[in-house]
C-alpha atoms as a PDB file:
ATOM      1  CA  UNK A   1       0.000   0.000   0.000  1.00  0.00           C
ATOM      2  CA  UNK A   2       2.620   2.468   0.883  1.00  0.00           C
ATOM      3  CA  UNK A   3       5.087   1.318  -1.960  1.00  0.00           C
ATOM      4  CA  UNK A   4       1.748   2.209  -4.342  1.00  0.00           C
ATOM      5  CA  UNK A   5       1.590   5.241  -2.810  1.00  0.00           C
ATOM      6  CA  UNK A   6       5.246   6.233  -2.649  1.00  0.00           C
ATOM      7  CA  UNK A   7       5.101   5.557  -6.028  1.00  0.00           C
ATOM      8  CA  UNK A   8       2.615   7.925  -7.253  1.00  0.00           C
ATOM      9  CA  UNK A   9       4.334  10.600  -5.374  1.00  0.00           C
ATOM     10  CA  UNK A  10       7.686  10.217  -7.674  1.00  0.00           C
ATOM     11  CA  UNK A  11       4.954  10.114 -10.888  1.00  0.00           C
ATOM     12  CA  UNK A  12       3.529  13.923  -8.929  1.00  0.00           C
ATOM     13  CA  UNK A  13       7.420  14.416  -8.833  1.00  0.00           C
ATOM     14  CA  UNK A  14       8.178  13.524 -12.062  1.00  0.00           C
ATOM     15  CA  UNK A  15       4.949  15.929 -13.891  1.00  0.00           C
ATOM     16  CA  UNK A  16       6.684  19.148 -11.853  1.00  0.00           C
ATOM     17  CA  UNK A  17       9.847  18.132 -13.394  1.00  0.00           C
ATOM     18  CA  UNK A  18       8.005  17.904 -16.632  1.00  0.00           C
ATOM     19  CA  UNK A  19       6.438  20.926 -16.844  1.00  0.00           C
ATOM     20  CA  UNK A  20       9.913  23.162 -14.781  1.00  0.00           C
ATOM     21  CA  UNK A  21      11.992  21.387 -17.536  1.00  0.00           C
ATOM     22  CA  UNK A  22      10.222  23.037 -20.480  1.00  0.00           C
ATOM     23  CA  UNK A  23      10.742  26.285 -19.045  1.00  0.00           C
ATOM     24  CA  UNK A  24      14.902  25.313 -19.941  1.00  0.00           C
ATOM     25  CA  UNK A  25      13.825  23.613 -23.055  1.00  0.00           C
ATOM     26  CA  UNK A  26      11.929  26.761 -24.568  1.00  0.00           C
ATOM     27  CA  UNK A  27      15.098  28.558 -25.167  1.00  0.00           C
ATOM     28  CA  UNK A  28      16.175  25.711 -27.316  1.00  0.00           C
ATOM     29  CA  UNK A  29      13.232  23.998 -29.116  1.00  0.00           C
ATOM     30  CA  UNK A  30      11.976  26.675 -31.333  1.00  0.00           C
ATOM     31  CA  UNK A  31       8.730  24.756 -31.711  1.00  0.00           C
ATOM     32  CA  UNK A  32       6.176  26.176 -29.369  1.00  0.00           C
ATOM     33  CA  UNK A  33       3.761  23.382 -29.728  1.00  0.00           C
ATOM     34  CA  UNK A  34       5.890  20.665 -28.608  1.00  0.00           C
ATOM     35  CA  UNK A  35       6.930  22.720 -25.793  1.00  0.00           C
ATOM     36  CA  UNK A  36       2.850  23.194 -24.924  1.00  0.00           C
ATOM     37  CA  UNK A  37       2.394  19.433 -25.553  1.00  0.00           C
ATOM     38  CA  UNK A  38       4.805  18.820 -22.874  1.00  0.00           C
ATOM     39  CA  UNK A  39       3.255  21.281 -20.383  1.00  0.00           C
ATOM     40  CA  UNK A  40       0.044  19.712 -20.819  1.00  0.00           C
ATOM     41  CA  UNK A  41       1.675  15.903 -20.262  1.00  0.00           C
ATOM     42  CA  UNK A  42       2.999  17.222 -17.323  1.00  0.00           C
ATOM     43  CA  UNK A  43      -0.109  18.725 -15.483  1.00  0.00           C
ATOM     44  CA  UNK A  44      -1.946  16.085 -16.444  1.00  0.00           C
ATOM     45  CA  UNK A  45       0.255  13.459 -14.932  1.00  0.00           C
ATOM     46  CA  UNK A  46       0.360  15.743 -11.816  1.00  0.00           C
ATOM     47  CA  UNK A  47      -3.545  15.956 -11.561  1.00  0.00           C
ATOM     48  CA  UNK A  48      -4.058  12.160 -12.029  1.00  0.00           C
ATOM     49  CA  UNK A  49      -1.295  10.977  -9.743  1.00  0.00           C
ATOM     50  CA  UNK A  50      -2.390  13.681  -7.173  1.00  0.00           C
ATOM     51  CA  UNK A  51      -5.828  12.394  -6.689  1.00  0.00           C
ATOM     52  CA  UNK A  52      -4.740   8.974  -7.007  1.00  0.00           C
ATOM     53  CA  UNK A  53      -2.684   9.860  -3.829  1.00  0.00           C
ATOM     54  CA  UNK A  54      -5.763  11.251  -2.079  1.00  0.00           C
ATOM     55  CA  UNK A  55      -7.956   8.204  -3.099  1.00  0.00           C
ATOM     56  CA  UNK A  56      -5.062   6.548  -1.487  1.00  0.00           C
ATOM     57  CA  UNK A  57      -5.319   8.370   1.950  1.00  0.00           C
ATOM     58  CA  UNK A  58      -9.186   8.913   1.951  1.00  0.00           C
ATOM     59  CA  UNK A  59      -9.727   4.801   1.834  1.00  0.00           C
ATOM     60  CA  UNK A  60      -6.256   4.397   4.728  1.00  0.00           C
ATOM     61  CA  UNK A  61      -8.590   7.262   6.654  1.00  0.00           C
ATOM     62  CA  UNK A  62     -11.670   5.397   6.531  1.00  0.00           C
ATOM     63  CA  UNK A  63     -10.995   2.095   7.163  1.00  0.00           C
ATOM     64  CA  UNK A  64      -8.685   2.839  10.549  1.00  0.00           C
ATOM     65  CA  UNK A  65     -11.726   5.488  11.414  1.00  0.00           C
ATOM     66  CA  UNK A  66     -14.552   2.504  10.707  1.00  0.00           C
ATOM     67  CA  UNK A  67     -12.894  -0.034  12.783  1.00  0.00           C
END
C-alpha cells in the first residue's frame, strides 16, 4: 500500500519536473507546440497521480476510522 503510494508521489514528482523542464527547453526547441504538448503531459500526470494519492489516503482514513 505504501510502496503504491510512494510511487505515485515520484509520478507527482516527475509531472513538476516535466512541466519546470520546459521552461529550460523553450530557449532551445523553437517549436512552441511541442513545448505546450509537454506542459500539458505534465499537469496532467500531476492531476491524475495527485488524486490517485488522495484516493489513497481517503480509503487508509476510513478504514482505521470505521474499525
Amino acid at each position: 500500500m505504501y510502496q503504491l503510494a510512494v510511487l505515485f508521489l515520484t509520478a507527482v514528482l516527475a509531472g513538476f519536473a516535466l512541466i519546470l523542464v520546459t521552461e529550460v527547453a523553450a530557449a532551445f526547441l523553437t517549436s512552441a507546440t511541442i513545448v505546450n504538448i509537454l506542459v500539458a503531459v505534465g499537469a496532467i500526470a500531476v492531476i491524475v497521480f495527485a488524486l490517485a494519492i488522495l484516493v489513497i489516503a481517503t480509503k487508509t482514513l476510513l478504514n482505521k476510522w470505521v474499525r
